[in-house]
Protein backbone atom coordinates (compact mmCIF):
# COMPACT_ATOMS: atom_id res chain seq x y z
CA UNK A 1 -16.58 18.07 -11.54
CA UNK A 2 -19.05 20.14 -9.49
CA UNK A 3 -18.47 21.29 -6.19
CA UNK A 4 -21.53 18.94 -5.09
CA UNK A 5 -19.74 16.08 -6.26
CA UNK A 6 -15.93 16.87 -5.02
CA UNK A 7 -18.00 17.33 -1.18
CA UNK A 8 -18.87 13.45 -1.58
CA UNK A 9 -15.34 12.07 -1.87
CA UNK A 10 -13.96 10.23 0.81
CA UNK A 11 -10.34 9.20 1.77
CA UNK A 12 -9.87 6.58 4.12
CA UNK A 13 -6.82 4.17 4.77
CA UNK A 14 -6.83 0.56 4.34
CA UNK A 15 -4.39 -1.35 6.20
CA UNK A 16 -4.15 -4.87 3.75
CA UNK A 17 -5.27 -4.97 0.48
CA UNK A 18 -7.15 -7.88 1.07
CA UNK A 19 -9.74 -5.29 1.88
CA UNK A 20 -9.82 -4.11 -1.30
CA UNK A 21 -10.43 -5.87 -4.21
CA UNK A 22 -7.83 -6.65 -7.41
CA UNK A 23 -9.87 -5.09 -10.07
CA UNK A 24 -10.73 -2.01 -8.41
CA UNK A 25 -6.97 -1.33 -7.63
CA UNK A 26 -5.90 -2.38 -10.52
CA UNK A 27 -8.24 -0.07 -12.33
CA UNK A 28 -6.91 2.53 -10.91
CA UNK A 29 -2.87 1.37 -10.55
CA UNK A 30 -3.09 0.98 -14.48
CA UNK A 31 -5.68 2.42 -16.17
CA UNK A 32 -4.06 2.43 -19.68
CA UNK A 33 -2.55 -1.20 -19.73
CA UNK A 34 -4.00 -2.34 -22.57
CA UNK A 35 -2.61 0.78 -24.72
CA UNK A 36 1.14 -0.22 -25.55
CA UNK A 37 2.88 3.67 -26.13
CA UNK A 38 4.35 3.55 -29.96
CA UNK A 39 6.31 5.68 -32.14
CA UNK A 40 5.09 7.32 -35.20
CA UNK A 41 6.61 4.62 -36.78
CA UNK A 42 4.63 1.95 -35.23
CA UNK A 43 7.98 1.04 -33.31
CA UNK A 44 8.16 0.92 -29.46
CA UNK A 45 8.61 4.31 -27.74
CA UNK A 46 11.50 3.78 -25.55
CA UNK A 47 10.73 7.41 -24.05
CA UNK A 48 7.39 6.37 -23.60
CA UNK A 49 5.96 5.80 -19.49
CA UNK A 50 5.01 2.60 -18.68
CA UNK A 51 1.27 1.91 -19.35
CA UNK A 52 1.20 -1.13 -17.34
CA UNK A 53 3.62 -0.88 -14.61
CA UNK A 54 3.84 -4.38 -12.71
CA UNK A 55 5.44 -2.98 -9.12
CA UNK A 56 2.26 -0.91 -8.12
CA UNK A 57 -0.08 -4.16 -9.12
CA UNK A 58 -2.27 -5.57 -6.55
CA UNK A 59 -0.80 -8.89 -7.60
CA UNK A 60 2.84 -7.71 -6.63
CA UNK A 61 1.84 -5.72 -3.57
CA UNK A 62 0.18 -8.16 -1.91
CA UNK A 63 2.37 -11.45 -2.37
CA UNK A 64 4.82 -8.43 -0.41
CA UNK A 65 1.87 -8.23 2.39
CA UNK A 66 0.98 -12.36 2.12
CA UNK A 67 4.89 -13.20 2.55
CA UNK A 68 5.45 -10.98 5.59
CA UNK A 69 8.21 -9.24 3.52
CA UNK A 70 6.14 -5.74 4.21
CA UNK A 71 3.60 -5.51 7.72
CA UNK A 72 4.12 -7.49 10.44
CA UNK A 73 7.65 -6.21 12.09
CA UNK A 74 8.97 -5.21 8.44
CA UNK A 75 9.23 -1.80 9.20
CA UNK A 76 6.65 -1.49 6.25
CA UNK A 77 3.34 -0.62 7.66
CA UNK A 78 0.68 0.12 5.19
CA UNK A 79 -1.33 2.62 5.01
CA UNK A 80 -2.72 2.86 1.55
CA UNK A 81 -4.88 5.84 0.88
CA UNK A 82 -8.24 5.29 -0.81
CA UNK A 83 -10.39 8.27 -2.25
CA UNK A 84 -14.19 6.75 -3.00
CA UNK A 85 -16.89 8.42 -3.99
CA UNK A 86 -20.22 8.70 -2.26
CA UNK A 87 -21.19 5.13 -3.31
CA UNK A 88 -18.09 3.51 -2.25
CA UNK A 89 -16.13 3.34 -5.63
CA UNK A 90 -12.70 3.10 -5.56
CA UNK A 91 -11.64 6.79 -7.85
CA UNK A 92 -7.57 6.90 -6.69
CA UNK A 93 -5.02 5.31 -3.97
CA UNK A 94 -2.09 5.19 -3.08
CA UNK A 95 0.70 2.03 -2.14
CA UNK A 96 1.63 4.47 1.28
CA UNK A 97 3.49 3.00 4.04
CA UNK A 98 4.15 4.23 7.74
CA UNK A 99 8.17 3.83 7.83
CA UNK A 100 10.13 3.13 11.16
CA UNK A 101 13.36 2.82 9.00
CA UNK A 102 15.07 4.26 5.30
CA UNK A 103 15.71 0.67 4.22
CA UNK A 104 14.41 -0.66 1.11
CA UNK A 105 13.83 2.40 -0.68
CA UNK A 106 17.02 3.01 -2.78
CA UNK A 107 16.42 7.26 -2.80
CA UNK A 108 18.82 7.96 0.74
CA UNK A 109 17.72 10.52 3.36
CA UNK A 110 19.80 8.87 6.12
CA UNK A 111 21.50 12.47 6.04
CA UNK A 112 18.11 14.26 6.44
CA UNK A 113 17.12 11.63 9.40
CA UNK A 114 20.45 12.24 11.19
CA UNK A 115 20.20 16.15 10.89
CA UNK A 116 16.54 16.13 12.17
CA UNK A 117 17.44 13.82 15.30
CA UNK A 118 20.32 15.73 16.16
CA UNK A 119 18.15 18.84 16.20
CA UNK A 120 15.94 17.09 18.69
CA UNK A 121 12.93 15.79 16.28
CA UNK A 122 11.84 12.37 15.65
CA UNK A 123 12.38 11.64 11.70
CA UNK A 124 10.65 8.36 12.23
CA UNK A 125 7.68 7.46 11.35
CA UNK A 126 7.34 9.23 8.22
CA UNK A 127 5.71 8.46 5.03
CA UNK A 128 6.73 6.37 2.03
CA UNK A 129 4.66 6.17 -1.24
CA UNK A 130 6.75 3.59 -3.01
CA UNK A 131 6.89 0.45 -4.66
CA UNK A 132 8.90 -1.43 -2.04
CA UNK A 133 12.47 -2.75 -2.10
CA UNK A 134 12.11 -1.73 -6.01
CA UNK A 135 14.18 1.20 -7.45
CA UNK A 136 11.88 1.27 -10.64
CA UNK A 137 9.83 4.27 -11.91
CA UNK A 138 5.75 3.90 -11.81
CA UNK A 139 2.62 5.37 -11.05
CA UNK A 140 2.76 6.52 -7.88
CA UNK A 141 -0.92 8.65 -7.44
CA UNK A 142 -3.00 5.97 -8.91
CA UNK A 143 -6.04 7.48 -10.29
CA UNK A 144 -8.92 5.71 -12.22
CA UNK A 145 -9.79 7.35 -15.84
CA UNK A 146 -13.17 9.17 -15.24
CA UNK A 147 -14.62 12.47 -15.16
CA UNK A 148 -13.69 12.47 -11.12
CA UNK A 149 -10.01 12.26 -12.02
CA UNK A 150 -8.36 15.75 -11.23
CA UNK A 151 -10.71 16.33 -8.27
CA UNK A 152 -9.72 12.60 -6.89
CA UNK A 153 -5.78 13.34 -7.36
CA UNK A 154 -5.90 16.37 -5.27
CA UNK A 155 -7.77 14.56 -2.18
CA UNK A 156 -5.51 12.12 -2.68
CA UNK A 157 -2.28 14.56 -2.13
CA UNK A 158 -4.28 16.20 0.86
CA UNK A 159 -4.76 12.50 2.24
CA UNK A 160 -1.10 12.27 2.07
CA UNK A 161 -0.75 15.88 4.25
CA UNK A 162 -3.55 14.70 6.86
CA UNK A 163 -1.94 11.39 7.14
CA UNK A 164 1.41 12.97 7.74
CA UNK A 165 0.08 14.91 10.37
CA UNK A 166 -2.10 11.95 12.00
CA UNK A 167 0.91 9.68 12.06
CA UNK A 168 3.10 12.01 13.71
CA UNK A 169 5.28 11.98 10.90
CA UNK A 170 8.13 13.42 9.69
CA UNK A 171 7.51 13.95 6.15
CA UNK A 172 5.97 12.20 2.58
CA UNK A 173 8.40 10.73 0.40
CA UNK A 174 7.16 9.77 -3.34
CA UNK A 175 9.93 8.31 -4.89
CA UNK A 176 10.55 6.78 -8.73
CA UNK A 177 7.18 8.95 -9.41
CA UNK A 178 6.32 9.63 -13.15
CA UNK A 179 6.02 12.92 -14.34
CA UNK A 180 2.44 13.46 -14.37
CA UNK A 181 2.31 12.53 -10.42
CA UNK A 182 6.17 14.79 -10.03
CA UNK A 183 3.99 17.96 -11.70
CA UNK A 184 0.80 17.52 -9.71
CA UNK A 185 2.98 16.96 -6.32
CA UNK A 186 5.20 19.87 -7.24
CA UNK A 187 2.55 22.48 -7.48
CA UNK A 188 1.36 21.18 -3.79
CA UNK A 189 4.62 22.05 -2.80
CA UNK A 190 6.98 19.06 -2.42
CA UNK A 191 10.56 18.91 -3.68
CA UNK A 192 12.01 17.65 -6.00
CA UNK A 193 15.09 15.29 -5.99
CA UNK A 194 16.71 13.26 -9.21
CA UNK A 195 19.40 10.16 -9.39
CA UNK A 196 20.61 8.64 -11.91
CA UNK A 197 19.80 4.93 -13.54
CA UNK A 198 21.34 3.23 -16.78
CA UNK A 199 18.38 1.56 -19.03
CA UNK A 200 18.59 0.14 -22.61
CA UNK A 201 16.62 1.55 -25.15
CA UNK A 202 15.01 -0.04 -28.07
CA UNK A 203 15.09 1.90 -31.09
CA UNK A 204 13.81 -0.19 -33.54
CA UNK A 205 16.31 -2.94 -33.52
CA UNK A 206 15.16 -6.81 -35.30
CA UNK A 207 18.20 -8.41 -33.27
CA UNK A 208 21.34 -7.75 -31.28
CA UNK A 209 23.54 -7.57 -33.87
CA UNK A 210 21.30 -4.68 -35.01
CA UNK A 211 21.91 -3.32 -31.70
CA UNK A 212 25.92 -4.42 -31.75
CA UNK A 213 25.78 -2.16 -35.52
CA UNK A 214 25.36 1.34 -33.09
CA UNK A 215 28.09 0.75 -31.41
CA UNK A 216 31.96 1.73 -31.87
CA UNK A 217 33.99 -1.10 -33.76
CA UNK A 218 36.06 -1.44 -30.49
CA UNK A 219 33.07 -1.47 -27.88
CA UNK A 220 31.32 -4.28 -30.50
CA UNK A 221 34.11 -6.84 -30.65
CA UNK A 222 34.52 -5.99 -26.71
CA UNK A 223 30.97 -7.69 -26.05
CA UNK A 224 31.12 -10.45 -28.46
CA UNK A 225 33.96 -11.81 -26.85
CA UNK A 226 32.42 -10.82 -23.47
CA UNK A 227 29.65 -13.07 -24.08
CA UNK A 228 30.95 -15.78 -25.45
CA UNK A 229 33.80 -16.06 -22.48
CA UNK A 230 30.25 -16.35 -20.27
CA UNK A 231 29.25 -19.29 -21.60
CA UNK A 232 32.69 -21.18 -22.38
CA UNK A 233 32.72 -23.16 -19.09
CA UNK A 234 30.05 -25.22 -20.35
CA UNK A 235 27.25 -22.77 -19.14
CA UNK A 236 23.54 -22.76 -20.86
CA UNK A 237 21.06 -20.19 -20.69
CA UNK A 238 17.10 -21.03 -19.92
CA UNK A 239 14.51 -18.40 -19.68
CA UNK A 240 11.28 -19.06 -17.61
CA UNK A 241 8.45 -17.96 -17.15
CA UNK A 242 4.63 -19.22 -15.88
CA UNK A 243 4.43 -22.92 -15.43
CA UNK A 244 8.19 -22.86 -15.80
CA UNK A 245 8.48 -21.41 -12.44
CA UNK A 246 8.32 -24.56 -10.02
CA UNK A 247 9.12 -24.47 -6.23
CA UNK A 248 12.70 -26.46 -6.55
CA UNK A 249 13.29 -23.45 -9.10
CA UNK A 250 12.35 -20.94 -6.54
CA UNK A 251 14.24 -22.68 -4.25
CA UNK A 252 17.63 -22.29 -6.25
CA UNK A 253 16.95 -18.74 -7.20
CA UNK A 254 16.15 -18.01 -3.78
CA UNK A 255 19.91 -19.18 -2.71
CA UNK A 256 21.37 -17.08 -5.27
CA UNK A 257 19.23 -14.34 -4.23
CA UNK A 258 20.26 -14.74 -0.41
CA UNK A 259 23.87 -15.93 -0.94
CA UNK A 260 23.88 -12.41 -3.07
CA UNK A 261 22.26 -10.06 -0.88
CA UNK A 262 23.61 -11.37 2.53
CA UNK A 263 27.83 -10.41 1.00
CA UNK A 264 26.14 -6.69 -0.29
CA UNK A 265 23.86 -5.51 2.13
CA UNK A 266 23.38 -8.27 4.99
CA UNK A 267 19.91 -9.28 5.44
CA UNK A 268 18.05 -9.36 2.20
CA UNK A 269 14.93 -7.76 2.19
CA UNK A 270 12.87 -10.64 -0.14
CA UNK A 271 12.08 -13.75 2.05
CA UNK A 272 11.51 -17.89 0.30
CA UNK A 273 7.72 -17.15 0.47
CA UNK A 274 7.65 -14.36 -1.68
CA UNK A 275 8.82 -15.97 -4.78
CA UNK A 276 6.19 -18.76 -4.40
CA UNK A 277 3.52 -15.63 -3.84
CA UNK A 278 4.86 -13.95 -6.67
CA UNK A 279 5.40 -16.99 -9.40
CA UNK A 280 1.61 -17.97 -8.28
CA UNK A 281 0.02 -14.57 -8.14
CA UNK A 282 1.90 -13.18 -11.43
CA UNK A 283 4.15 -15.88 -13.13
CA UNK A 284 3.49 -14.91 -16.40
CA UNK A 285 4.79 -11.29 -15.90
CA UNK A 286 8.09 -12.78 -14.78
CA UNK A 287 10.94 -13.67 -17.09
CA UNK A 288 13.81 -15.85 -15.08
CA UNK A 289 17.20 -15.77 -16.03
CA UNK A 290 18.99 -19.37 -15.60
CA UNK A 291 22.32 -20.42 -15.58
CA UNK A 292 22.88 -24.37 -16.02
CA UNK A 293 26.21 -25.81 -15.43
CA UNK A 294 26.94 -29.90 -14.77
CA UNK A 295 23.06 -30.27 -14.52
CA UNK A 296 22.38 -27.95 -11.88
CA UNK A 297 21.65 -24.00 -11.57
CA UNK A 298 24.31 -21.98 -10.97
CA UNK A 299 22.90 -18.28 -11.10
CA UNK A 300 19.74 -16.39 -12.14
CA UNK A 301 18.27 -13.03 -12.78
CA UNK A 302 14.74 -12.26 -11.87
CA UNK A 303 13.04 -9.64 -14.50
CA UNK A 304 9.59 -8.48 -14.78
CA UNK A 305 7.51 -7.56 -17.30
CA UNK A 306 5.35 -4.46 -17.93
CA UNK A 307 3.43 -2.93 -20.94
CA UNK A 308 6.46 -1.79 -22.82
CA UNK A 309 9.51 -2.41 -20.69
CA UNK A 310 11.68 -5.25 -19.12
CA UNK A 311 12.57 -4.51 -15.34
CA UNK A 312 15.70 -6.34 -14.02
CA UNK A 313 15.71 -6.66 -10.36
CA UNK A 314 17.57 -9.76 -8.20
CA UNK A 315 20.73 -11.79 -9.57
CA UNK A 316 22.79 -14.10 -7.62
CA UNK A 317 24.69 -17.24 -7.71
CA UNK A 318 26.81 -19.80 -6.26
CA UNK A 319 29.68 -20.11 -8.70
CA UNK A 320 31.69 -17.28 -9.74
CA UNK A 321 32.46 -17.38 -13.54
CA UNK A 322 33.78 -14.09 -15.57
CA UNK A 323 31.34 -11.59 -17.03
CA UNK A 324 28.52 -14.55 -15.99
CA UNK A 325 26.51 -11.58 -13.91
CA UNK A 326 26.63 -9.15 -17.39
CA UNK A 327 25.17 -11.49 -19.42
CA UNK A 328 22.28 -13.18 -17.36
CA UNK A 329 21.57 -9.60 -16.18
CA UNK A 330 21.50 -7.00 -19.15
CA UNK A 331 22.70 -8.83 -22.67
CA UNK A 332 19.98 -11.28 -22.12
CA UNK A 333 17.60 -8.60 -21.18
CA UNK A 334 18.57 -7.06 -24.46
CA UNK A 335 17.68 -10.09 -26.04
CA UNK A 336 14.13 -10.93 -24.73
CA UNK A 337 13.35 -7.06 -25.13
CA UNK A 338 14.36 -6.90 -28.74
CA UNK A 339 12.25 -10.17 -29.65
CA UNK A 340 9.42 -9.21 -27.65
CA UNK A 341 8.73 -6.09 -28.91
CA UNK A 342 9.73 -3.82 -25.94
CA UNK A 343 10.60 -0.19 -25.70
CA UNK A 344 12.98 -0.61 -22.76
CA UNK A 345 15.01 -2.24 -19.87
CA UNK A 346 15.23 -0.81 -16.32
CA UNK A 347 18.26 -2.58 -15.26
CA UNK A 348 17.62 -1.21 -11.45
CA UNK A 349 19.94 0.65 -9.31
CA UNK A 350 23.62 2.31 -9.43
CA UNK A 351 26.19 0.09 -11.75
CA UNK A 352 28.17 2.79 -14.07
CA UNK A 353 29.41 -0.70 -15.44
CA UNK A 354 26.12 -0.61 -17.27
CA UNK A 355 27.53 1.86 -19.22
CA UNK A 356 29.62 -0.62 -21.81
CA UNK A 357 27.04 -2.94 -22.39
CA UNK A 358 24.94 -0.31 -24.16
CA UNK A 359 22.47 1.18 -21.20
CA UNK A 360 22.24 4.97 -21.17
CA UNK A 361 22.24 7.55 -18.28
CA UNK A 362 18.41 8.33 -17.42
CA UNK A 363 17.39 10.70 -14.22
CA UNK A 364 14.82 9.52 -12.32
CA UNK A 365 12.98 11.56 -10.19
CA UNK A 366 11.00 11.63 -6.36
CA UNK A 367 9.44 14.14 -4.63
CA UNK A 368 9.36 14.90 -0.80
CA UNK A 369 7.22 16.81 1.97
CA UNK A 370 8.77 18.10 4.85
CA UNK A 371 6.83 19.14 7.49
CA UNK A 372 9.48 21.25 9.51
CA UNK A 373 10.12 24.47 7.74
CA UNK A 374 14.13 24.25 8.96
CA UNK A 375 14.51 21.19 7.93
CA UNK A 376 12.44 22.17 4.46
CA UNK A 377 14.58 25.06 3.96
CA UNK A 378 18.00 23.28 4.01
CA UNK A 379 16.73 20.24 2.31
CA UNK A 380 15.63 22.33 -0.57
CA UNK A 381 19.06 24.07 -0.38
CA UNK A 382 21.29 20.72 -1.10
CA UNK A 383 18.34 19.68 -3.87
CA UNK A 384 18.89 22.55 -5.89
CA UNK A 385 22.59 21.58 -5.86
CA UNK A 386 22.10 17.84 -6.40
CA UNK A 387 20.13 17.97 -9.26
CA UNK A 388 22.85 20.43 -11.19
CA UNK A 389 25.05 17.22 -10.00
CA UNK A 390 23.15 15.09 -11.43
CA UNK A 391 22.75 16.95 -14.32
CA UNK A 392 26.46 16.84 -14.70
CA UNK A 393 27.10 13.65 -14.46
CA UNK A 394 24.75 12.51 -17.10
CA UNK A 395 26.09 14.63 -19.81
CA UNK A 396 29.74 13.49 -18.08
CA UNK A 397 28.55 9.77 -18.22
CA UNK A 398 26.77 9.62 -21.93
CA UNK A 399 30.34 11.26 -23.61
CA UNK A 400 31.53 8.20 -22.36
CA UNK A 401 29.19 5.85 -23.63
CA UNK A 402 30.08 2.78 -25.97
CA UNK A 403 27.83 4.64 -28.75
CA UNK A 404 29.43 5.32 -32.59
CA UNK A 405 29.73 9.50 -32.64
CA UNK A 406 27.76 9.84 -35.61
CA UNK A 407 24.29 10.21 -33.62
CA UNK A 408 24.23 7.31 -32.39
CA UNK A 409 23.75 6.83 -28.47
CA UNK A 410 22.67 10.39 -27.29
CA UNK A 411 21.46 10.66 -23.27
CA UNK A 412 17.88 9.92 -22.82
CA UNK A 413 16.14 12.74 -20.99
């Protein structure tokens, strides 16, 4: 790109994205969607990125905005930074948000707030490029394909910097990026911090049992039996997507969903109007998990689909039956990923329990700004030690994993 043409970029900030429109966001949130990643063998990669992530859609983002669930007194103001060029077409952006709060973002820096305050400095606002109240890995620095591309990501990460500064803010916090956006971000300067998920990779397999044949004798006849016991009181499964997804459905899932959240974490952060936004906007990419029992709904899991992967996000219920929560919420994943052809389920955050039914210990990865150089210094400080940590406890995690020891089962990277 000449210099001529970089000069006639523009970044601006939207505050709704009902001011910009769905294909031009789109085109830039998921430029490769209709290019499923496959192995050599024509079989899903499950190391493969997401081509068509559905958390950074326009669809998803704004049934958040059109529910009140982010804006309004959410603590989720956005910001999202547009780079045009000189005739107003939309090159990259960003889903940015001006945070007054660390909720809903599943990558903690309560620690780093609390250190800054007591050193006199207001940690809040700062800046969040996320997918909100979703602990999944995406895009993050959504950039259109075109010959603008490089020039458009770097005004994009200098948007970030002068909207930082603008705002008053604390600090820019990209979190669940991919590694195109963590390399790009990490040569402007921002740290690096990894977790740990558990997802369920897809190597091939034509059915469970073909899944069931990698594992150890005892860890096989263990989830048989757990599955089975699931069902016995009389419970059936239905999966639902699209049409499926009426309002009296919503309205059970939604119990579940609150009765759920409000004994973990006390308010939850996804309000009645966003599943009707969501099942209206993008029904089709959702795949709901439902219990039946005595002719009513009794629990549910809430999954969406990208290009290549199954993401598992909400479960509750209102009965409590044994190993009921395993099986809506990662043996049926299994399922609808091995007969759909995908490379991979993102069962969400935490849950070592994960472990048995077959997921494996992945890092993900975010990458943070922080304007104050003290602060910077010490954050980068406990980083370096986290991510040794974290290192260690995925090795620790995948010797303990339900896989046969002949190969079988080694730790994603």
């Amino acid at each position: 790109m000449s210099e001529a043409a970089a000069a006639d970029l523009r970044v601006r900030i939207a505050t709704s994205l009902t001011q910009i429109p769905a294909s031009a966001w789109d085109a830039c949130a998921n430029p490769h969607a209709l290019l499923p990643p496959l192995a050599a063998d024509g079989a899903p990669d499950p190391h493969a990125e997401d081509p068509d992530n559905p958390f950074v859609s326009h669809a998803f983002l704004s049934a958040l905005e059109a529910s009140g669930c982010i804006g309004r007194r959410s603590g989720w103001s956005p910001a999202y930074l547009l780079v045009e060029d000189g005739e107003g077409r939309l090159l990259a952006c960003a889903p940015s948000f001006l945070k007054s709060h660390s909720q809903g973002e599943y990558v903690f820096d309560h620690a780093w707030a609390d250190a800054y305050e007591r050193a006199g400095g207001d940690y809040y606002p700062k800046v969040q490029v996320a997918a909100p109240f979703t602990p999944a890995t995406g895009p993050r620095l959504l950039v259109a394909d075109g010959p603008h591309s490089d020039a458009a990501r770097a005004a994009l990460i200098a948007g970030l910097s002068a909207l930082c500064e603008q705002a008053g803010a604390s600090s820019v916090h990209v979190t669940f990026a991919q590694s195109g956006d963590l390399a790009a971000l990490r040569e402007a300067g921002y740290l690096e911090r990894h977790d740990l998920q558990f997802h369920w990779l897809n190597e091939g397999f034509t059915d469970y049992d073909g899944f069931l044949a990698t594992l150890a004798s005892r860890k096989r006849k263990a989830l048989k039996r757990e599955r089975r016991e699931a069902l016995a009181p009389g419970i059936t499964v239905d999966i639902l997507s699209g049409a499926a997804l009426t309002e009296a459905v919503w309205d059970d899932f939604h119990g579940f969903y609150e009765d759920t959240g409000s004994r973990k974490w006390g308010r939850p952060y996804l309000n009645r109007a966003f599943f009707s936004e969501i099942g209206a906007r993008m029904g089709d990419r959702i795949v709901l998990v439902m219990a039946r029992r005595a002719g009513r709904n009794i629990a549910g899991a809430i999954n969406f689909r990208g290009g290549n992967t199954l993401y598992g996000r909400n479960w509750g219920c209102i009965e409590q039956h044994p190993f009921l929560h395993f099986e809506l919420c990662y043996h049926q994943a299994i399922d609808y990923a091995i007969a759909h052809g995908l490379a991979r389920v993102e069962a969400g955050a935490q849950g070592e329990h994960k472990l048995a039914r077959g997921y494996r210990p992945v890092i993900t990865r975010s990458a943070h700004y922080l304007a104050n150089p003290g602060l910077r210094r010490a954050v980068a400080a406990y980083l370096g030690n986290e991510r040794a940590h974290i290192a260690a406890a995925q090795q620790a995690l995948a010797a303990e994993s339900p896989f046969r020891k002949d190969g079988a089962g080694d730790a994603a990277p």
